[in-house]
N, C-alpha and C. Protein backbone atom coordinates (compact mmCIF):
# COMPACT_ATOMS: atom_id res chain seq x y z
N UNK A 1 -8.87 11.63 -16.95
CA UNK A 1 -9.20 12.33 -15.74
C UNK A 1 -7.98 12.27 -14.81
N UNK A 2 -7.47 13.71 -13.97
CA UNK A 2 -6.53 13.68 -13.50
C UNK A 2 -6.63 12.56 -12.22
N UNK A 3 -7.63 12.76 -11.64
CA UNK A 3 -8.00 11.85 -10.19
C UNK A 3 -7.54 10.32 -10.41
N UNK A 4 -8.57 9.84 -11.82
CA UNK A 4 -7.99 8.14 -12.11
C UNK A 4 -6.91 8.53 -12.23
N UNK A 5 -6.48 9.05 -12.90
CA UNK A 5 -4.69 8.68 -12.90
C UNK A 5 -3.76 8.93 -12.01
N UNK A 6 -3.97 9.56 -11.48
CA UNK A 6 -3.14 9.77 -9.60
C UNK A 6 -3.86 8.05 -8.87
N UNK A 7 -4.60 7.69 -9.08
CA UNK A 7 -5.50 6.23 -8.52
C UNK A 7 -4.68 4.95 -9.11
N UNK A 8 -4.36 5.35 -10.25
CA UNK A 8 -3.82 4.40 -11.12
C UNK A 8 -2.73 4.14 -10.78
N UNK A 9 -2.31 5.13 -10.82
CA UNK A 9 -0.04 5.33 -10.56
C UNK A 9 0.24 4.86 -8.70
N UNK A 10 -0.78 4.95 -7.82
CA UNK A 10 -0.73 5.04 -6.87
C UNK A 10 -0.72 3.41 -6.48
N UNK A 11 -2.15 2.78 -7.51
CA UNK A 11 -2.03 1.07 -7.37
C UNK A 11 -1.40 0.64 -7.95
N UNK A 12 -0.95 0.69 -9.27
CA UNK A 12 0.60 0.05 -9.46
C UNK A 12 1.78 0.00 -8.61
N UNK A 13 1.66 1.11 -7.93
CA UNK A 13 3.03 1.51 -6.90
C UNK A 13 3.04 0.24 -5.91
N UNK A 14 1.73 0.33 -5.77
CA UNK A 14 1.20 -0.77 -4.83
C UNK A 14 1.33 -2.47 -4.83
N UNK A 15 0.57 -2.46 -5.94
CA UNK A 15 1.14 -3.93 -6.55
C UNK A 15 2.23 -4.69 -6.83
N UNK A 16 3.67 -3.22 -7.58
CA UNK A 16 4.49 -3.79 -7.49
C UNK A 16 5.24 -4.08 -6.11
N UNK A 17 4.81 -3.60 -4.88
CA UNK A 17 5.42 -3.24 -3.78
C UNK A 17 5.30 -5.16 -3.23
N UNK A 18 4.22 -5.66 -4.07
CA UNK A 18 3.56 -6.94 -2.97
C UNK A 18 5.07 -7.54 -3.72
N UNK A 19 4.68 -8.08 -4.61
CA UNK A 19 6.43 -9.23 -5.16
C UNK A 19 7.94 -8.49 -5.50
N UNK A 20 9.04 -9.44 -5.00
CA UNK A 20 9.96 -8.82 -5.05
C UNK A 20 10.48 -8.72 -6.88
N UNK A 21 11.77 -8.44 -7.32
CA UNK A 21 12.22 -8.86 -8.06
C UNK A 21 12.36 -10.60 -8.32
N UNK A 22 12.57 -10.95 -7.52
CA UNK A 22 13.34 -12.33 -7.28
C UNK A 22 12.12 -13.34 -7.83
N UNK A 23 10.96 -12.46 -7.11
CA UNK A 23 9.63 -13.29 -7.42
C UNK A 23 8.83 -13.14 -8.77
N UNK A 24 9.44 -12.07 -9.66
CA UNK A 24 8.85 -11.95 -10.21
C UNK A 24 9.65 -12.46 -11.43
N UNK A 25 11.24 -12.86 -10.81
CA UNK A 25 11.76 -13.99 -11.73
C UNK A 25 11.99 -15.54 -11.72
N UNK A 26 10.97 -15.71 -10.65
CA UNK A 26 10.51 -17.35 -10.28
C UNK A 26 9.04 -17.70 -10.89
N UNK A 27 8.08 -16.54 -11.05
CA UNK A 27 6.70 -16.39 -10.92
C UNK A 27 6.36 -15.78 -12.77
N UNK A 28 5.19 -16.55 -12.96
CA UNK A 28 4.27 -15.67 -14.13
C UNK A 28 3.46 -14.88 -13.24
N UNK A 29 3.83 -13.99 -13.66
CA UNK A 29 2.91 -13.11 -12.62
C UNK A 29 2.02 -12.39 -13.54
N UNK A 30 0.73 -11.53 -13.54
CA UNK A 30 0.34 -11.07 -14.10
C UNK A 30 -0.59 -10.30 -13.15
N UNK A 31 -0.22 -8.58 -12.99
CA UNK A 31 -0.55 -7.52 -12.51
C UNK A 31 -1.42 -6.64 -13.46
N UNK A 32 -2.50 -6.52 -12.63
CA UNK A 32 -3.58 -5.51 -13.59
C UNK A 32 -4.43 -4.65 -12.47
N UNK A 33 -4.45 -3.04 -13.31
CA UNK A 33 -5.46 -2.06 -12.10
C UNK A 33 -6.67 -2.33 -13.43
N UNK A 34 -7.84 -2.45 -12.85
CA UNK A 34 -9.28 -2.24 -13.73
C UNK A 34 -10.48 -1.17 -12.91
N UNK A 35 -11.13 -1.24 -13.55
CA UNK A 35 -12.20 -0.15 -13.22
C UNK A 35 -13.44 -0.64 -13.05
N UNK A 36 -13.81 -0.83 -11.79
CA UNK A 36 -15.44 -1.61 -12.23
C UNK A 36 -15.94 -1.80 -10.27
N UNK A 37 -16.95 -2.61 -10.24
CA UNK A 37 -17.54 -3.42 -9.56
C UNK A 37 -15.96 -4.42 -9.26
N UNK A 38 -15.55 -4.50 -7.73
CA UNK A 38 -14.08 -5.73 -7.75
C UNK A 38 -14.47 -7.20 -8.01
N UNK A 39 -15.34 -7.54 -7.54
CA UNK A 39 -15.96 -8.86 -7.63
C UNK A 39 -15.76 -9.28 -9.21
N UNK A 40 -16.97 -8.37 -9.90
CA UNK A 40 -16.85 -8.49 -11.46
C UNK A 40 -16.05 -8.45 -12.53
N UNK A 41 -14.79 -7.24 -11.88
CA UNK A 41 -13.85 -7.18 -12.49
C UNK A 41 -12.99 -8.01 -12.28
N UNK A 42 -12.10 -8.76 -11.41
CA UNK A 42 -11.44 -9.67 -10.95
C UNK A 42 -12.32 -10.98 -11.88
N UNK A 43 -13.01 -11.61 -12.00
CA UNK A 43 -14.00 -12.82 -12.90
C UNK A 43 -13.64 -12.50 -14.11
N UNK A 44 -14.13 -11.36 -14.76
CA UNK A 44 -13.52 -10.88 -16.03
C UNK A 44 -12.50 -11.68 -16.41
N UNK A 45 -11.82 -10.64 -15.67
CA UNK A 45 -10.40 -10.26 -16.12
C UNK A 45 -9.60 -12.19 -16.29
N UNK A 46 -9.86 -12.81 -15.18
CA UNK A 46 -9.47 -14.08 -14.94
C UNK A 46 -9.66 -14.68 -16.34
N UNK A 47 -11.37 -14.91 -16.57
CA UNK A 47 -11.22 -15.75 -17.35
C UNK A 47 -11.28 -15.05 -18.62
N UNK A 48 -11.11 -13.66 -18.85
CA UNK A 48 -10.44 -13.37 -20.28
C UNK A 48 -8.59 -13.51 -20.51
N UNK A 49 -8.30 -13.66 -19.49
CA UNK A 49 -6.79 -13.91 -19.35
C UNK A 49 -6.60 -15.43 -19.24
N UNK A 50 -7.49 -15.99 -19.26
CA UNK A 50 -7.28 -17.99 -18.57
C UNK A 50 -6.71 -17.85 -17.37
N UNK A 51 -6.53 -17.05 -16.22
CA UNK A 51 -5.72 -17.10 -15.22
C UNK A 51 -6.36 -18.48 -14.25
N UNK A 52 -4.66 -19.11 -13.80
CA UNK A 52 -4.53 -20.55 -13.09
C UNK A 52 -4.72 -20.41 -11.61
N UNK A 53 -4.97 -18.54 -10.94
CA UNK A 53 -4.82 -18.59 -9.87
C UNK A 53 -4.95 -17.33 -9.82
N UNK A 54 -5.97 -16.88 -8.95
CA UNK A 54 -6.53 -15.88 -7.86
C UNK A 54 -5.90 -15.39 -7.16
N UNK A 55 -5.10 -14.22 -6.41
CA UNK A 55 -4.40 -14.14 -5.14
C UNK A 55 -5.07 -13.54 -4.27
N UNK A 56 -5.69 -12.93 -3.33
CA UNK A 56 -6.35 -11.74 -2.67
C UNK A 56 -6.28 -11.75 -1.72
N UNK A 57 -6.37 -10.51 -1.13
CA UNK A 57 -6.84 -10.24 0.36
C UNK A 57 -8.26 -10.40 0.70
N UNK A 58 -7.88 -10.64 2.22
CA UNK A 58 -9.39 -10.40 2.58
C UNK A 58 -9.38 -9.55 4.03
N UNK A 59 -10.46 -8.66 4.06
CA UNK A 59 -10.96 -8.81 5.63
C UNK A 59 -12.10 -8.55 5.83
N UNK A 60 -12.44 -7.87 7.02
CA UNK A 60 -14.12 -8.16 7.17
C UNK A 60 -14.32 -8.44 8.79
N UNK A 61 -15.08 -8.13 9.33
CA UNK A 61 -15.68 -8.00 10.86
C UNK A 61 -16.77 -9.20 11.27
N UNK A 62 -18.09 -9.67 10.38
CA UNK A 62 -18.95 -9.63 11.01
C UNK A 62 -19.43 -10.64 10.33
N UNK A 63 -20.77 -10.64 9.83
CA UNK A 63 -21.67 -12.03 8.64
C UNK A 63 -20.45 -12.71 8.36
N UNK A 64 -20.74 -13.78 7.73
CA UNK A 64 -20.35 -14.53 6.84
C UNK A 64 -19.51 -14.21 5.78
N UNK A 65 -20.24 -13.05 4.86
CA UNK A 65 -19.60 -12.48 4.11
C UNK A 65 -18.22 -11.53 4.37
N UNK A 66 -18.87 -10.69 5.25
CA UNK A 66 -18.04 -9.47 6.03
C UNK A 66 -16.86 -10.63 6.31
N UNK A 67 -16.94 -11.82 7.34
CA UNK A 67 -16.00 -12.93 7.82
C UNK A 67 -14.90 -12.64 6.93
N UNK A 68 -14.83 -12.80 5.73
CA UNK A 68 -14.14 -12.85 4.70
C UNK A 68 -13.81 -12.12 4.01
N UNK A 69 -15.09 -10.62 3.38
CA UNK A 69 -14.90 -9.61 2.72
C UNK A 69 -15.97 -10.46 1.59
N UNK A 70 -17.09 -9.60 1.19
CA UNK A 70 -17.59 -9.88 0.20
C UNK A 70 -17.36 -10.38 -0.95
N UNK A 71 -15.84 -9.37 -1.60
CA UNK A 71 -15.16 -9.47 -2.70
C UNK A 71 -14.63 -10.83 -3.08
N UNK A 72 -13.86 -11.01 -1.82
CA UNK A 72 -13.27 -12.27 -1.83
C UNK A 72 -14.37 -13.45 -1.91
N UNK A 73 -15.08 -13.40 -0.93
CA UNK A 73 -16.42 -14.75 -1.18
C UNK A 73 -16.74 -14.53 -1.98
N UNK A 74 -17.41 -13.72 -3.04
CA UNK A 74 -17.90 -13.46 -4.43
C UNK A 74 -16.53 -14.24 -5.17
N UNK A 75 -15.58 -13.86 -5.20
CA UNK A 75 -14.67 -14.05 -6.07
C UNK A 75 -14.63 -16.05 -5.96
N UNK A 76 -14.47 -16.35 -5.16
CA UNK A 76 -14.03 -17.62 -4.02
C UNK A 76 -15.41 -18.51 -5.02
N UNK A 77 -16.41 -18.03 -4.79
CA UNK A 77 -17.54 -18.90 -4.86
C UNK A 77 -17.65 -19.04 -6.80
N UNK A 78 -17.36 -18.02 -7.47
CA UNK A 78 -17.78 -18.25 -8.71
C UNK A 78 -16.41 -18.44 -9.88
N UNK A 79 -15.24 -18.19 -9.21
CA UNK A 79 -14.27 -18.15 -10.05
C UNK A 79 -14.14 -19.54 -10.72
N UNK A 80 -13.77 -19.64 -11.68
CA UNK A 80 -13.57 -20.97 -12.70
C UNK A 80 -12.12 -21.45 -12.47
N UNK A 81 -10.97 -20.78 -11.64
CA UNK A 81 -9.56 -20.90 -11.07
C UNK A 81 -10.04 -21.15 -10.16
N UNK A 82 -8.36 -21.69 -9.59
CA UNK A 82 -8.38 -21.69 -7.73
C UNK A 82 -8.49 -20.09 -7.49
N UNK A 83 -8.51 -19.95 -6.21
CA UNK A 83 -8.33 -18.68 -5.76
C UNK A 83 -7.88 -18.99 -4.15
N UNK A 84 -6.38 -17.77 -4.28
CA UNK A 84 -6.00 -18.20 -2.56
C UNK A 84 -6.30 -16.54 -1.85
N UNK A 85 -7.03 -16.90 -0.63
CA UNK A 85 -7.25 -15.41 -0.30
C UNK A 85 -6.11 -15.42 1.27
N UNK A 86 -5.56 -14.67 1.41
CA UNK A 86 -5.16 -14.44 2.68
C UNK A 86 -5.59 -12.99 3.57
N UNK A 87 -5.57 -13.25 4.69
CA UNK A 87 -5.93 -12.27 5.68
C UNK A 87 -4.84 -11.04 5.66
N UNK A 88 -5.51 -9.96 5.41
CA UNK A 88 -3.98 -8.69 5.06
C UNK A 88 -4.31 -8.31 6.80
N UNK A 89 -2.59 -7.87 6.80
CA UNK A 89 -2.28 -7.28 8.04
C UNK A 89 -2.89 -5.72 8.14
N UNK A 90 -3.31 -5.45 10.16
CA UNK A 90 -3.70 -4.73 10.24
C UNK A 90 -2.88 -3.46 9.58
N UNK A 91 -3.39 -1.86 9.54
CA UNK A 91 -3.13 -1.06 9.18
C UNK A 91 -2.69 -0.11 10.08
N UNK A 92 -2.35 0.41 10.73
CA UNK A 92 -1.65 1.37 11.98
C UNK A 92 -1.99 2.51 11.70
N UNK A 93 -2.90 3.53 12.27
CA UNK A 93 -3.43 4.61 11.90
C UNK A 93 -2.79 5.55 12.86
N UNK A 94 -2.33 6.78 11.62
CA UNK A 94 -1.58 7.78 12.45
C UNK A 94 -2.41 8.24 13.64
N UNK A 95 -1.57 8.43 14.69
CA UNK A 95 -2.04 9.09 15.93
C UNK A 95 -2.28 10.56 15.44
N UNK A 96 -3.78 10.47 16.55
CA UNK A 96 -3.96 12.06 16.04
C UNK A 96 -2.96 13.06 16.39
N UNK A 97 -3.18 14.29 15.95
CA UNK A 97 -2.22 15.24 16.31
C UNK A 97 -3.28 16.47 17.45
């Protein structure tokens, strides 16, 4: 499907944007786009990979959950790894025209 794949090419772009070179020759890194439910897919993926460590964002307004972002507390609460979540910076929305 043309759509996933404009989705696809767009989050890789993305992912690689988070680590530099430098980091990614200090670091095992291991970058993956999946398709699913994020919570579920992120668990997966972990422990079909043995991964030693979680990275994520979080944000969220309000409950408990929201506090954090669902994804991330889902992820946080059941993962069989550590998992480090940090707070992503706000987003700057173009001024209207």
């Amino acid at each position: 499907n043309e759509i996933e794949r404009a989705i696809e090419k767009t989050a890789w772009g993305d992912l690689r944007k988070l680590l530099s070179a430098e980091d990614h020759g200090r670091l095992r890194v291991q970058l993956a786009v999946e398709w699913g439910a994020p919570a579920v897919e992120i668990l997966r993926y972990a422990s079909a990979h043995n991964v030693d460590l979680i990275a994520m964002g979080r944000h969220g307004n309000g409950s408990k959950s929201l506090l954090m972002g669902s994804v991330a507390e889902t992820v946080m609460r059941k993962a069989s790894c550590s998992v480090l979540s940090f707070r992503q910076p706000a987003i700057e929305k173009e001024p209207a025209h």
